[in-house]
PDB file of N, CA and C in Angstrom:
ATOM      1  N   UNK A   1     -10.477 -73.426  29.479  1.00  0.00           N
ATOM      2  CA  UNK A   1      -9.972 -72.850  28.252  1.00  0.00           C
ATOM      3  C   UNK A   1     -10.529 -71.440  28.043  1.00  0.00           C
ATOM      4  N   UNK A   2     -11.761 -71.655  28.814  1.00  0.00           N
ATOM      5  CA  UNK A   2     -12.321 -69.809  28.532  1.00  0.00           C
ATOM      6  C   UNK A   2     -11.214 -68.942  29.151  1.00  0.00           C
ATOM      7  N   UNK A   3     -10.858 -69.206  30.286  1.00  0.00           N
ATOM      8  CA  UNK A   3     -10.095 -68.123  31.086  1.00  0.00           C
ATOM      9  C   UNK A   3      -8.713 -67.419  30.149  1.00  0.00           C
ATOM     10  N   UNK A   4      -7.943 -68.786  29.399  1.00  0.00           N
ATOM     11  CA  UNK A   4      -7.033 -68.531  27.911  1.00  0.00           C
ATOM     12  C   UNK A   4      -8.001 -67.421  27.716  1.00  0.00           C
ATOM     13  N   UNK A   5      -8.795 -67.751  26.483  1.00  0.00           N
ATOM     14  CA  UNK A   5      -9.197 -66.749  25.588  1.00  0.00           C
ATOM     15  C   UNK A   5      -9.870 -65.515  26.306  1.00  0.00           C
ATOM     16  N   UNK A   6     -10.152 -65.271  27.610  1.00  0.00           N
ATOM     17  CA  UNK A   6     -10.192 -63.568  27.873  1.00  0.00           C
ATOM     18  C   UNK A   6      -9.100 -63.362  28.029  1.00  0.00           C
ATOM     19  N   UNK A   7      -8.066 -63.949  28.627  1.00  0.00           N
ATOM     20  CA  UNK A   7      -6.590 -63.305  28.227  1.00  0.00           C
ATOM     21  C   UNK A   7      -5.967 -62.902  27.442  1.00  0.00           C
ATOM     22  N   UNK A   8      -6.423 -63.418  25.960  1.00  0.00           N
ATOM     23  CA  UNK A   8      -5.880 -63.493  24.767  1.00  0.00           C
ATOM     24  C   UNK A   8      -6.910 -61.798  24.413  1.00  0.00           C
ATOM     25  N   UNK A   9      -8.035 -61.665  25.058  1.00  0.00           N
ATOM     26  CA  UNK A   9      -8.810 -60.308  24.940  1.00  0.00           C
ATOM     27  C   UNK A   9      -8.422 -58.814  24.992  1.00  0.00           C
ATOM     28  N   UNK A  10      -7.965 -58.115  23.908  1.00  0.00           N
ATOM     29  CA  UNK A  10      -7.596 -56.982  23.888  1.00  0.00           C
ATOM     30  C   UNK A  10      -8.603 -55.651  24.717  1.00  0.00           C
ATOM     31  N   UNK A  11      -8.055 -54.372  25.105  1.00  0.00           N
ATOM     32  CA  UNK A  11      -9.119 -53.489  25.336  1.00  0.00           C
ATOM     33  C   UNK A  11      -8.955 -52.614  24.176  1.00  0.00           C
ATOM     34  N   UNK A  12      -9.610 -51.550  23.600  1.00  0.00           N
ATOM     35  CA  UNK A  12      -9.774 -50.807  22.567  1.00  0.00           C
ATOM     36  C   UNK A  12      -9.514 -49.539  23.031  1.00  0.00           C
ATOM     37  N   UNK A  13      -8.572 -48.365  22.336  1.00  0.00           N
ATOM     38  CA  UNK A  13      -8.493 -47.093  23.022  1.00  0.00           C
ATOM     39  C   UNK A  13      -9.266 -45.705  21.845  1.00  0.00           C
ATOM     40  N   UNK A  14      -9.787 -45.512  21.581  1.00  0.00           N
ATOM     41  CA  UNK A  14     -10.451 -44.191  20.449  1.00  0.00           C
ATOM     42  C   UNK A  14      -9.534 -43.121  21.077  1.00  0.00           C
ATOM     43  N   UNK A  15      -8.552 -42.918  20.490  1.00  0.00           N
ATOM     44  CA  UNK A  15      -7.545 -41.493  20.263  1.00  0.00           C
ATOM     45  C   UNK A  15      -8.186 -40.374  19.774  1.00  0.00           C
ATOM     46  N   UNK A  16      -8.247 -39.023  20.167  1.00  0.00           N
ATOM     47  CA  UNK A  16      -8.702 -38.230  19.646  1.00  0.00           C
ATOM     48  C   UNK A  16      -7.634 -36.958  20.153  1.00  0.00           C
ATOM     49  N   UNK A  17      -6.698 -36.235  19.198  1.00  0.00           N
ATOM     50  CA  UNK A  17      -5.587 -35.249  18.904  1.00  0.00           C
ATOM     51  C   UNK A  17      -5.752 -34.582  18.557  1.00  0.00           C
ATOM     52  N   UNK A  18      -6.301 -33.588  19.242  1.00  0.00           N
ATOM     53  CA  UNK A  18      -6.756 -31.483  18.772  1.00  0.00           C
ATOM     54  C   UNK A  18      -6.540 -30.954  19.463  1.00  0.00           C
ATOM     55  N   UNK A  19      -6.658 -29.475  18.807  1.00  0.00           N
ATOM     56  CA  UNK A  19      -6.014 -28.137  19.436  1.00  0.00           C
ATOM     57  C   UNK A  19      -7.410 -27.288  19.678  1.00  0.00           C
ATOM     58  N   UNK A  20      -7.681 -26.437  21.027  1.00  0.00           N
ATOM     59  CA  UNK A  20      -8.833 -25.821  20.879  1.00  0.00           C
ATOM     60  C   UNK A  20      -8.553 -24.440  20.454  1.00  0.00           C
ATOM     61  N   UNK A  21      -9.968 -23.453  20.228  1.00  0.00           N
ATOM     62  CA  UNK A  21      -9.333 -22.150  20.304  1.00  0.00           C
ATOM     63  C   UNK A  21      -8.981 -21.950  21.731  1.00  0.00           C
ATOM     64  N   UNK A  22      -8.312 -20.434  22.049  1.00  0.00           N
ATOM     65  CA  UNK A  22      -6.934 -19.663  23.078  1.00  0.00           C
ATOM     66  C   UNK A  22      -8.247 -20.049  23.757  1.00  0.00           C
ATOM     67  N   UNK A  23      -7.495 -20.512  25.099  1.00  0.00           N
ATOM     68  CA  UNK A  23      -9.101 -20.288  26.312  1.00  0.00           C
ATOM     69  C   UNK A  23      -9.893 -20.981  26.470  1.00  0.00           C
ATOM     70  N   UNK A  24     -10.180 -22.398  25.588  1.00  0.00           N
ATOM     71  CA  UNK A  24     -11.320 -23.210  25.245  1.00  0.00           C
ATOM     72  C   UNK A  24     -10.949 -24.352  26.333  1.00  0.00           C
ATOM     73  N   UNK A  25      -9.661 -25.006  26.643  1.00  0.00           N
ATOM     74  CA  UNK A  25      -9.292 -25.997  27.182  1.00  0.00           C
ATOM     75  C   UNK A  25     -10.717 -26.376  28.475  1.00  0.00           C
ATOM     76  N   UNK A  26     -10.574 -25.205  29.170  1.00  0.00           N
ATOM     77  CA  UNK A  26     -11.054 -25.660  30.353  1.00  0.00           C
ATOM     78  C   UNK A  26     -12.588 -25.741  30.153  1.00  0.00           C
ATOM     79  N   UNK A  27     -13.277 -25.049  29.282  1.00  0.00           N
ATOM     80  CA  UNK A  27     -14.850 -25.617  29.026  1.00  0.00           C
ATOM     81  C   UNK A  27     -14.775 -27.185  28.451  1.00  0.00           C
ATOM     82  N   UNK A  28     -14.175 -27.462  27.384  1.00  0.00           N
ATOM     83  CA  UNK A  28     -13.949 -28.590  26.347  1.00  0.00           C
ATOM     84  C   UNK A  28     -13.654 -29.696  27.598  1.00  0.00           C
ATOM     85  N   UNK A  29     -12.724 -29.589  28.685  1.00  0.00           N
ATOM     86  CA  UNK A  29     -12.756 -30.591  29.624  1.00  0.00           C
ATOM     87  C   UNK A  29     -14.154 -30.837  30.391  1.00  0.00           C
ATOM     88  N   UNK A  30     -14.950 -29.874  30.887  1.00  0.00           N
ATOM     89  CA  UNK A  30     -16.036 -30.101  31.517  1.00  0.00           C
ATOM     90  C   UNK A  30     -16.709 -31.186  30.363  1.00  0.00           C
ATOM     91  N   UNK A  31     -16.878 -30.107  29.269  1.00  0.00           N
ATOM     92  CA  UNK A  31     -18.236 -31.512  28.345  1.00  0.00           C
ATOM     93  C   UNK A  31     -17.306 -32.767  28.096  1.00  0.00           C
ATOM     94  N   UNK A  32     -16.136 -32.939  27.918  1.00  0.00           N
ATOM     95  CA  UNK A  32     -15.571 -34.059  28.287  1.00  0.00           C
ATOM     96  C   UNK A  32     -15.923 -34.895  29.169  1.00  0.00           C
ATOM     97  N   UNK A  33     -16.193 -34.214  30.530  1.00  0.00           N
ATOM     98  CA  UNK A  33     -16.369 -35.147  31.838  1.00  0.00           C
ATOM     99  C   UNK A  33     -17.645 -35.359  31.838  1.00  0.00           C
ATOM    100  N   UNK A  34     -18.730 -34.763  31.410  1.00  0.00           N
ATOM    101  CA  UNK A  34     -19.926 -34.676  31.261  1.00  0.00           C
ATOM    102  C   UNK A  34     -20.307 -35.987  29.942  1.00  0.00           C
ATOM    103  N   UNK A  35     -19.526 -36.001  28.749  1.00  0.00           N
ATOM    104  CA  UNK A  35     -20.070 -36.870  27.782  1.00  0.00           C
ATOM    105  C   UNK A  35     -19.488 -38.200  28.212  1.00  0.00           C
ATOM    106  N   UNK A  36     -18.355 -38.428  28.918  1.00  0.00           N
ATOM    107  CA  UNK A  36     -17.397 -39.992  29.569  1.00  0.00           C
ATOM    108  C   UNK A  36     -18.995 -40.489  30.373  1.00  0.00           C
ATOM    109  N   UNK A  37     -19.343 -38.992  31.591  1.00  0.00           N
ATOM    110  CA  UNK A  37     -20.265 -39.514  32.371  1.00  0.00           C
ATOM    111  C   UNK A  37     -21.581 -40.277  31.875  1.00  0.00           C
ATOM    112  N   UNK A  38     -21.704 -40.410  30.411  1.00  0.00           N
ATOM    113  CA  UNK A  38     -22.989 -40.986  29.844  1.00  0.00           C
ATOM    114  C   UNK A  38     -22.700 -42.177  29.818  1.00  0.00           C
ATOM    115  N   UNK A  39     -21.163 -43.072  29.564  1.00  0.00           N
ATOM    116  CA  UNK A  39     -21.141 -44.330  28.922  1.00  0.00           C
ATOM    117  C   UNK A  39     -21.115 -45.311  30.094  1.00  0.00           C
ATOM    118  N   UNK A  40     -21.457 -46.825  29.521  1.00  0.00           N
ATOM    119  CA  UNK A  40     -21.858 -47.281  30.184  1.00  0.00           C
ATOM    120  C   UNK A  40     -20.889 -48.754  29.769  1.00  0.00           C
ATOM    121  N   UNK A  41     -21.571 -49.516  29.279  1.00  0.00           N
ATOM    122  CA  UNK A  41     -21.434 -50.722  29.181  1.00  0.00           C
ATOM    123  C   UNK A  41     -19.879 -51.168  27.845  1.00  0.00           C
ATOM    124  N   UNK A  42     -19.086 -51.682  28.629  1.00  0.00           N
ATOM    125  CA  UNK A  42     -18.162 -51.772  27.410  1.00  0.00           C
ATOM    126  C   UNK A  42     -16.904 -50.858  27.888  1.00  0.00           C
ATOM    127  N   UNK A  43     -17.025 -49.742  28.674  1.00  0.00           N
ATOM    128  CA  UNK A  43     -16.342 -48.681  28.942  1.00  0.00           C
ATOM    129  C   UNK A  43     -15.644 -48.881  29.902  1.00  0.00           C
ATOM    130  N   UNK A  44     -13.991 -48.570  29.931  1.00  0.00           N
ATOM    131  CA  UNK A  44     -13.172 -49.302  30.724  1.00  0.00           C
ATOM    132  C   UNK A  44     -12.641 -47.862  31.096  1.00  0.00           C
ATOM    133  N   UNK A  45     -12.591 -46.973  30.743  1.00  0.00           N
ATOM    134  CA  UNK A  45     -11.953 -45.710  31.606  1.00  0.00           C
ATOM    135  C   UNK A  45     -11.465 -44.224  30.157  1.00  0.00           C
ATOM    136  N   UNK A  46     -10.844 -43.299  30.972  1.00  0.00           N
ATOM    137  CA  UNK A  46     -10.792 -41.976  29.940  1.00  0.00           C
ATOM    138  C   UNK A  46      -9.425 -41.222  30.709  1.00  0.00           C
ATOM    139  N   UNK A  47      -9.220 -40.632  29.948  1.00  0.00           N
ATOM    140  CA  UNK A  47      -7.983 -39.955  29.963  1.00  0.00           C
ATOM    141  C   UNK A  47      -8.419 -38.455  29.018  1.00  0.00           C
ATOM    142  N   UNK A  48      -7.812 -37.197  29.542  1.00  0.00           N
ATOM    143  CA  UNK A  48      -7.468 -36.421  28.982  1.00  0.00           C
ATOM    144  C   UNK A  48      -6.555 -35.573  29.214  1.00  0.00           C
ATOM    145  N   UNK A  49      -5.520 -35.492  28.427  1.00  0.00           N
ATOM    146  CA  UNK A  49      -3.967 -35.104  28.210  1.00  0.00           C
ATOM    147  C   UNK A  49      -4.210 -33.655  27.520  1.00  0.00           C
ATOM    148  N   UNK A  50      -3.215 -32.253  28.729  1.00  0.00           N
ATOM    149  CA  UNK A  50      -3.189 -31.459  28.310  1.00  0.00           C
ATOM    150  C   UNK A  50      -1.832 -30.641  27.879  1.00  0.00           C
ATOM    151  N   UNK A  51      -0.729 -30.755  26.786  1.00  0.00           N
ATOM    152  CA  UNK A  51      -0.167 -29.929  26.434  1.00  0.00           C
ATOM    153  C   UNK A  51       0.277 -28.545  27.591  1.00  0.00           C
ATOM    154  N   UNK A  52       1.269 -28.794  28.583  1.00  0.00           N
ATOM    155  CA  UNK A  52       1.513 -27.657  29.323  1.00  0.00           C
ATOM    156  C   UNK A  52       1.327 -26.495  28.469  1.00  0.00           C
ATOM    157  N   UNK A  53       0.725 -24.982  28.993  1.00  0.00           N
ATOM    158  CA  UNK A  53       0.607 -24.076  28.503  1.00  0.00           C
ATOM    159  C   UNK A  53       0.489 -23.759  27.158  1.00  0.00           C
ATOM    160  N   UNK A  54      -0.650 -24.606  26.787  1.00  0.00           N
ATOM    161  CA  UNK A  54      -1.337 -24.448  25.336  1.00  0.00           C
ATOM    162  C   UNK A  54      -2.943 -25.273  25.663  1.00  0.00           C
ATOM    163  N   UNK A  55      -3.604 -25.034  24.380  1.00  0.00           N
ATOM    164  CA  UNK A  55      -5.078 -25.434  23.989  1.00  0.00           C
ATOM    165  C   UNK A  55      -4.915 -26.845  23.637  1.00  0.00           C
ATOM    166  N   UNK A  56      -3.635 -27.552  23.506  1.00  0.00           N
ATOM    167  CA  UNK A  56      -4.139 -28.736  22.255  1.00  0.00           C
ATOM    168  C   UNK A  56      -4.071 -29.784  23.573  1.00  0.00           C
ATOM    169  N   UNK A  57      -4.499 -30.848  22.947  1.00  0.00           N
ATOM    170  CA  UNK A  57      -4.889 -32.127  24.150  1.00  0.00           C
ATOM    171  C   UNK A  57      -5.188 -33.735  23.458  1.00  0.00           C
ATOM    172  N   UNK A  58      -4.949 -34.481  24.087  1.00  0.00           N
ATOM    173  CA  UNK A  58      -5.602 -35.814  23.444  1.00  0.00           C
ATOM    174  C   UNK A  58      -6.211 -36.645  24.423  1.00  0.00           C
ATOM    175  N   UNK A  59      -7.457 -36.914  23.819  1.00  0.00           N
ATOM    176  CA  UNK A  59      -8.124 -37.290  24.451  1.00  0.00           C
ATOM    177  C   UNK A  59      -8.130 -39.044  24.631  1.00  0.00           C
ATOM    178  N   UNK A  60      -8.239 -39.694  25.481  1.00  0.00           N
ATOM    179  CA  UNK A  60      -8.392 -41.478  25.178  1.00  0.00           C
ATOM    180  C   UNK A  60      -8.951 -42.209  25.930  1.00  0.00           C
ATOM    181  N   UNK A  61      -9.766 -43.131  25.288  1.00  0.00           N
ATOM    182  CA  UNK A  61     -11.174 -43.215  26.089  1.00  0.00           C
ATOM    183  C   UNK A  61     -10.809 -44.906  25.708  1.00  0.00           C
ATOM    184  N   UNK A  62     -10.996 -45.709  26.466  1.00  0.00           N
ATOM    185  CA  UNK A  62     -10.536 -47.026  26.732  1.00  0.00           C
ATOM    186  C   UNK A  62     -11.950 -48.062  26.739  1.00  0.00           C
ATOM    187  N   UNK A  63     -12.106 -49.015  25.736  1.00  0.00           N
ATOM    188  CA  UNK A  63     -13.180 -49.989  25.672  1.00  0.00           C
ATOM    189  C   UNK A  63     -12.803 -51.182  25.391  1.00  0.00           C
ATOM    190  N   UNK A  64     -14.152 -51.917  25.624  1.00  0.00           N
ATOM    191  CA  UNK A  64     -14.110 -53.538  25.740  1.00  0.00           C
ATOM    192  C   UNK A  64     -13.849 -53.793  24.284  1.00  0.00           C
ATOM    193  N   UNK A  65     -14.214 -52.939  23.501  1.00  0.00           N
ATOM    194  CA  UNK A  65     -14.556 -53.504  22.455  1.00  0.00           C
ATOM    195  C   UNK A  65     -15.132 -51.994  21.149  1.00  0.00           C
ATOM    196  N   UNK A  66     -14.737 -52.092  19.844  1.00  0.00           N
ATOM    197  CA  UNK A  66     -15.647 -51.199  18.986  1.00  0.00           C
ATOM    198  C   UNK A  66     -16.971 -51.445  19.209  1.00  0.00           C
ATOM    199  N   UNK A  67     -17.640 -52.167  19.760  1.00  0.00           N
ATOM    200  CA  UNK A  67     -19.066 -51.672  19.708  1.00  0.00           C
ATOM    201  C   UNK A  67     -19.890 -51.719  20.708  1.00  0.00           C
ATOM    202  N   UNK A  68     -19.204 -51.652  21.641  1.00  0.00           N
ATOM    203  CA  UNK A  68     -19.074 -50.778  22.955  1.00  0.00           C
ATOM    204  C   UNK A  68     -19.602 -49.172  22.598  1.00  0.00           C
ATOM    205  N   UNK A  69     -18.276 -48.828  22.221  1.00  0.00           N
ATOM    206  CA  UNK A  69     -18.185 -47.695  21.648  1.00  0.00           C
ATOM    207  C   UNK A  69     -19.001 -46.936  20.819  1.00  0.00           C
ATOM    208  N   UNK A  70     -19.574 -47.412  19.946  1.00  0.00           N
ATOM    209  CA  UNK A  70     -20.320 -47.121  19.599  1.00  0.00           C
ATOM    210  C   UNK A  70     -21.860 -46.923  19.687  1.00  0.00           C
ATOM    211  N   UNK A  71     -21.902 -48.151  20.451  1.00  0.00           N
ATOM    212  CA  UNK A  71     -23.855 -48.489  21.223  1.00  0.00           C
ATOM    213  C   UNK A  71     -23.901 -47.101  22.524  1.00  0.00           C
ATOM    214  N   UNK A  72     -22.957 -46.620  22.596  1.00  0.00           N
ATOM    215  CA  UNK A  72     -22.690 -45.864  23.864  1.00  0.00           C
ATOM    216  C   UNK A  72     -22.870 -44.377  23.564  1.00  0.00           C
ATOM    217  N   UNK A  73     -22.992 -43.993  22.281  1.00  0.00           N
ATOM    218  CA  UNK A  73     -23.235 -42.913  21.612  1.00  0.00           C
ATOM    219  C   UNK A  73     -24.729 -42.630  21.712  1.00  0.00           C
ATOM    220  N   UNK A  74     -25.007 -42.207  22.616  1.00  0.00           N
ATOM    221  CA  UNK A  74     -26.739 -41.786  22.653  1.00  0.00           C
ATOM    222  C   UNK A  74     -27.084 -40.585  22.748  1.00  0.00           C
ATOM    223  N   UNK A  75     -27.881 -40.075  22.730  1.00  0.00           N
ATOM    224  CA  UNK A  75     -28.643 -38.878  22.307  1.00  0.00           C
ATOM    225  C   UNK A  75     -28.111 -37.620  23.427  1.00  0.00           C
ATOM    226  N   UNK A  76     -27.771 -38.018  24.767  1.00  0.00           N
ATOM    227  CA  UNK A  76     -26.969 -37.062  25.175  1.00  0.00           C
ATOM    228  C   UNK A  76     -25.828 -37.337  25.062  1.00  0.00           C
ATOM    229  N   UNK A  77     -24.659 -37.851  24.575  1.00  0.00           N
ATOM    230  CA  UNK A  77     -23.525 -38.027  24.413  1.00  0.00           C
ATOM    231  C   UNK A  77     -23.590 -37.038  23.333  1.00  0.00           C
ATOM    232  N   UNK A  78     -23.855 -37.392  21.744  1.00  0.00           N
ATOM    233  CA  UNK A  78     -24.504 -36.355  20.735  1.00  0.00           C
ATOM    234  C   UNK A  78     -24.741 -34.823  21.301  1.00  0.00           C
ATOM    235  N   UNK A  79     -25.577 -34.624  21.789  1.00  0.00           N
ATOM    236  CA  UNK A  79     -25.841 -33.122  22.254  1.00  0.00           C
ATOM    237  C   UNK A  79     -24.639 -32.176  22.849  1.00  0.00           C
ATOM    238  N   UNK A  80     -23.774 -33.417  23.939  1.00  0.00           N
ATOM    239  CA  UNK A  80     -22.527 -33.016  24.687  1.00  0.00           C
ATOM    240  C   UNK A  80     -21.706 -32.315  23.296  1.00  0.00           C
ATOM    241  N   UNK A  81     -21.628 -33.576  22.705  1.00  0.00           N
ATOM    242  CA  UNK A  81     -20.092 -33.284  21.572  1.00  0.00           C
ATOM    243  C   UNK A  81     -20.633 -32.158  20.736  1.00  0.00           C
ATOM    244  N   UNK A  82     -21.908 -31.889  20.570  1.00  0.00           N
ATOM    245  CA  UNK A  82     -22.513 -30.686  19.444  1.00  0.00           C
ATOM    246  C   UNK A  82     -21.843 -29.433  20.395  1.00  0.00           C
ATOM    247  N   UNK A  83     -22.066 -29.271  21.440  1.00  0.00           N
ATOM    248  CA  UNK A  83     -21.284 -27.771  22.367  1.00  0.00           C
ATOM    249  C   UNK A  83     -20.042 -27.823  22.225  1.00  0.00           C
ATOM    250  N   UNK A  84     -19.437 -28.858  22.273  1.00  0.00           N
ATOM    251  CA  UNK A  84     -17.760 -29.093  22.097  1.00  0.00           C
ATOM    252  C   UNK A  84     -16.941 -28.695  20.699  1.00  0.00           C
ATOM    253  N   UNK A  85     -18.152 -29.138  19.591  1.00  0.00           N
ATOM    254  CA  UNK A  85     -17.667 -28.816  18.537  1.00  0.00           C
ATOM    255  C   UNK A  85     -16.962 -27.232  17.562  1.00  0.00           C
ATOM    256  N   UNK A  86     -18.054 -26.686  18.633  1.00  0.00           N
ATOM    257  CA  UNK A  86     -17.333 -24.879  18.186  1.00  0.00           C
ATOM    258  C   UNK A  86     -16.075 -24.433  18.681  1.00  0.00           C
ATOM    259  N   UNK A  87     -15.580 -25.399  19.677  1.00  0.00           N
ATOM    260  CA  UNK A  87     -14.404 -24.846  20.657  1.00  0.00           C
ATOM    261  C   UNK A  87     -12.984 -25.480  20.046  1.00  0.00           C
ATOM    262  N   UNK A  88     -13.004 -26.556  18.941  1.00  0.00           N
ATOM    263  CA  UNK A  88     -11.736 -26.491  18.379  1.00  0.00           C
ATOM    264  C   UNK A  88     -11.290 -25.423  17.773  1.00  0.00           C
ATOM    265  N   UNK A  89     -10.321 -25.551  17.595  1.00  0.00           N
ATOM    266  CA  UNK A  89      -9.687 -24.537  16.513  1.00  0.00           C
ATOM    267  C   UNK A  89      -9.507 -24.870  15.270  1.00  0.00           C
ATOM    268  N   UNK A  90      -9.421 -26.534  15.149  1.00  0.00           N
ATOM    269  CA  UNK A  90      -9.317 -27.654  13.834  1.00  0.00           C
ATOM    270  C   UNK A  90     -10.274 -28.824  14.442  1.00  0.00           C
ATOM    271  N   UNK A  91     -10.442 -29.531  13.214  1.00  0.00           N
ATOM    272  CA  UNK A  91     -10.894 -30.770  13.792  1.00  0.00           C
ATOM    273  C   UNK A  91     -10.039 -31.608  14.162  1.00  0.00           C
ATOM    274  N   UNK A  92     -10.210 -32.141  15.352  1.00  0.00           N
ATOM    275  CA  UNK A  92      -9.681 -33.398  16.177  1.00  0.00           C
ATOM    276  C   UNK A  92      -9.199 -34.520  15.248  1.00  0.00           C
ATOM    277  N   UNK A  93      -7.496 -35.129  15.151  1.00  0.00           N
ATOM    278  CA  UNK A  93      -7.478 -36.225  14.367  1.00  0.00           C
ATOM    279  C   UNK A  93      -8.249 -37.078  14.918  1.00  0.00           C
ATOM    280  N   UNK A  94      -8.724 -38.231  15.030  1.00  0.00           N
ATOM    281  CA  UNK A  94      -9.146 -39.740  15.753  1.00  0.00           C
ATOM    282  C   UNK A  94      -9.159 -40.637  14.910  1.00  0.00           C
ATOM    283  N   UNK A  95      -8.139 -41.435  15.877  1.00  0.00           N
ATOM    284  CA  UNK A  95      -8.470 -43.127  15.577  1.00  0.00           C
ATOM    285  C   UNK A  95      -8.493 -43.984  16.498  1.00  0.00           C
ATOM    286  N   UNK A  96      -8.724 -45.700  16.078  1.00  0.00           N
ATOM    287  CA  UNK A  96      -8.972 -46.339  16.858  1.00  0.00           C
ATOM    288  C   UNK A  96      -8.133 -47.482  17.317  1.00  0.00           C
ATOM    289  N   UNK A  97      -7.295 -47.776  18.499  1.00  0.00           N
ATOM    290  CA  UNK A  97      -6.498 -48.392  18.514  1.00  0.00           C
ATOM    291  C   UNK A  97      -6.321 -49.876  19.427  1.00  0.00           C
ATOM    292  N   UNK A  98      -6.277 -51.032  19.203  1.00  0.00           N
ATOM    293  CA  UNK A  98      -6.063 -51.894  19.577  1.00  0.00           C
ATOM    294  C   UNK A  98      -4.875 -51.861  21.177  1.00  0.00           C
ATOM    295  N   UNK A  99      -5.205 -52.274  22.215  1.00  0.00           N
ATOM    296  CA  UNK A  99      -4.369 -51.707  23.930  1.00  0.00           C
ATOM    297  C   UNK A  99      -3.344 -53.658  23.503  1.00  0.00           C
ATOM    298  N   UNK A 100      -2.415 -53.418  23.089  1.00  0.00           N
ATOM    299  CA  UNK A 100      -1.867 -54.997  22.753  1.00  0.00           C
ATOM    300  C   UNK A 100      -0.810 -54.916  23.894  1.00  0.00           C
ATOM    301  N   UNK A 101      -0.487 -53.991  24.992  1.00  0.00           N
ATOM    302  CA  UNK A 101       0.372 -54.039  25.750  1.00  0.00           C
ATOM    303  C   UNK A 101       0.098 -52.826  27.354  1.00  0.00           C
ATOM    304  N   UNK A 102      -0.469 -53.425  28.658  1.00  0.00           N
ATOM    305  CA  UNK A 102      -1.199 -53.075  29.598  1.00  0.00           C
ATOM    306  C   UNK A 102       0.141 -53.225  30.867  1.00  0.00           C
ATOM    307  N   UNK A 103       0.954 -51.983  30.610  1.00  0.00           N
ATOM    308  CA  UNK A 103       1.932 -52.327  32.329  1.00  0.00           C
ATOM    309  C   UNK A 103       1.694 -51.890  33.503  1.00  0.00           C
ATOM    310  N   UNK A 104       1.302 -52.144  34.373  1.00  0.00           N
ATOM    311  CA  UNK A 104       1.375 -51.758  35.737  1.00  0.00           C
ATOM    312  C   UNK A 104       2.054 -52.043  36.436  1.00  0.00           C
ATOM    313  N   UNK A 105       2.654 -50.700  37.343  1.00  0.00           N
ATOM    314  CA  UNK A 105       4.126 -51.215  38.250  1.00  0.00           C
ATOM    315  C   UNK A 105       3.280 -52.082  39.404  1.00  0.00           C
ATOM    316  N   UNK A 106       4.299 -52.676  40.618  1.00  0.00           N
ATOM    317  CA  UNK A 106       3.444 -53.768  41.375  1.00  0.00           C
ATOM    318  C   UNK A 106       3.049 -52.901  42.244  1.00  0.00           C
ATOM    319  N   UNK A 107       2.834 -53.140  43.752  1.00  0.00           N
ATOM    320  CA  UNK A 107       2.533 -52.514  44.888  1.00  0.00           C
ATOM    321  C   UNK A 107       3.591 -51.813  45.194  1.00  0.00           C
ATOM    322  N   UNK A 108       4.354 -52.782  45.519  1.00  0.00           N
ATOM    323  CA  UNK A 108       6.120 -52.447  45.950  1.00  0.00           C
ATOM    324  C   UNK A 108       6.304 -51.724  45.399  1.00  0.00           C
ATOM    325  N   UNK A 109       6.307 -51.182  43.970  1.00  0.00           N
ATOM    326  CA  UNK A 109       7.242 -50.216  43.360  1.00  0.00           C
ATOM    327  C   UNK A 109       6.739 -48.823  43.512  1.00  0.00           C
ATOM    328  N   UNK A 110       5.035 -48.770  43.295  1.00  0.00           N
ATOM    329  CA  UNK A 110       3.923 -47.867  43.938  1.00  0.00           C
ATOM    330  C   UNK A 110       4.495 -47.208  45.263  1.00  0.00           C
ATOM    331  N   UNK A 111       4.546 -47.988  46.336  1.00  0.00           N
ATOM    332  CA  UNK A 111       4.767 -47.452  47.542  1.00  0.00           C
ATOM    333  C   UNK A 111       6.793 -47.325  47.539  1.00  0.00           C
ATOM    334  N   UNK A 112       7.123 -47.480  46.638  1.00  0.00           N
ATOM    335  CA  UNK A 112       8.601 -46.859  47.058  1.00  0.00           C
ATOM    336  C   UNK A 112       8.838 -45.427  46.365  1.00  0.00           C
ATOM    337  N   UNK A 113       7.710 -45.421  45.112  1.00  0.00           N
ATOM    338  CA  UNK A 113       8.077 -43.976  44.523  1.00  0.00           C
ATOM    339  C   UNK A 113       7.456 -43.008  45.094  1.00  0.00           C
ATOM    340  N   UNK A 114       6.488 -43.503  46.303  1.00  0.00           N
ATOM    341  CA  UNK A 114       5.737 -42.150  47.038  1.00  0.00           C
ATOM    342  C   UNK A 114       6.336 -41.756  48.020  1.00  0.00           C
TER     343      UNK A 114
END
């Protein structure tokens, strides 16, 4: 019956939707890759989406769980996002979203679109 209920187990995604200042994109991705590189436990993967030929981007960072997410916030994660913070242009919307639907094409379909 356990095997049911991890199935029934959602993953968690933290959305985050901002625009940087002109030019900022490509620093704001490094401390991106730099603050993902801190987390640990709970942390199922990251994404960051860039707006062809513009600053704005969304960011989405994929967990087991909210408090995952949160225990994962440590003192260099903090320091990362403090450098990041001058390079919007606005603040970042974010929220937090429940993953209630996970598709992956099969093998077959993989190796026919390459």
């Amino acid at each position: 019956m356990s095997d049911f209920h991890d199935f029934l187990k959602h993953q968690y995604a933290y959305v985050a939707v901002g625009e940087f200042k002109p030019g900022k994109f490509d620093e704001a991705k490094q401390l991106f890759e730099q603050a993902v590189s801190t987390y640990s436990q709970g942390f199922k993967g990251a994404y960051l989406l860039q707006e062809p030929n513009t600053d704005k981007g969304i960011a989405i960072i994929l967990w087991d769980n909210r408090e995952d997410m949160e225990a994962n916030h440590s003192q260099a994660y903090q320091e990362i996002l403090a450098k990041m913070n001058h390079l919007f242009a606005t603040s970042p919307t974010t929220v937090f979203h429940e993953v209630v639907c996970d598709i992956k094409p099969t093998v077959a379909e993989a190796v026919a679109r390459s």
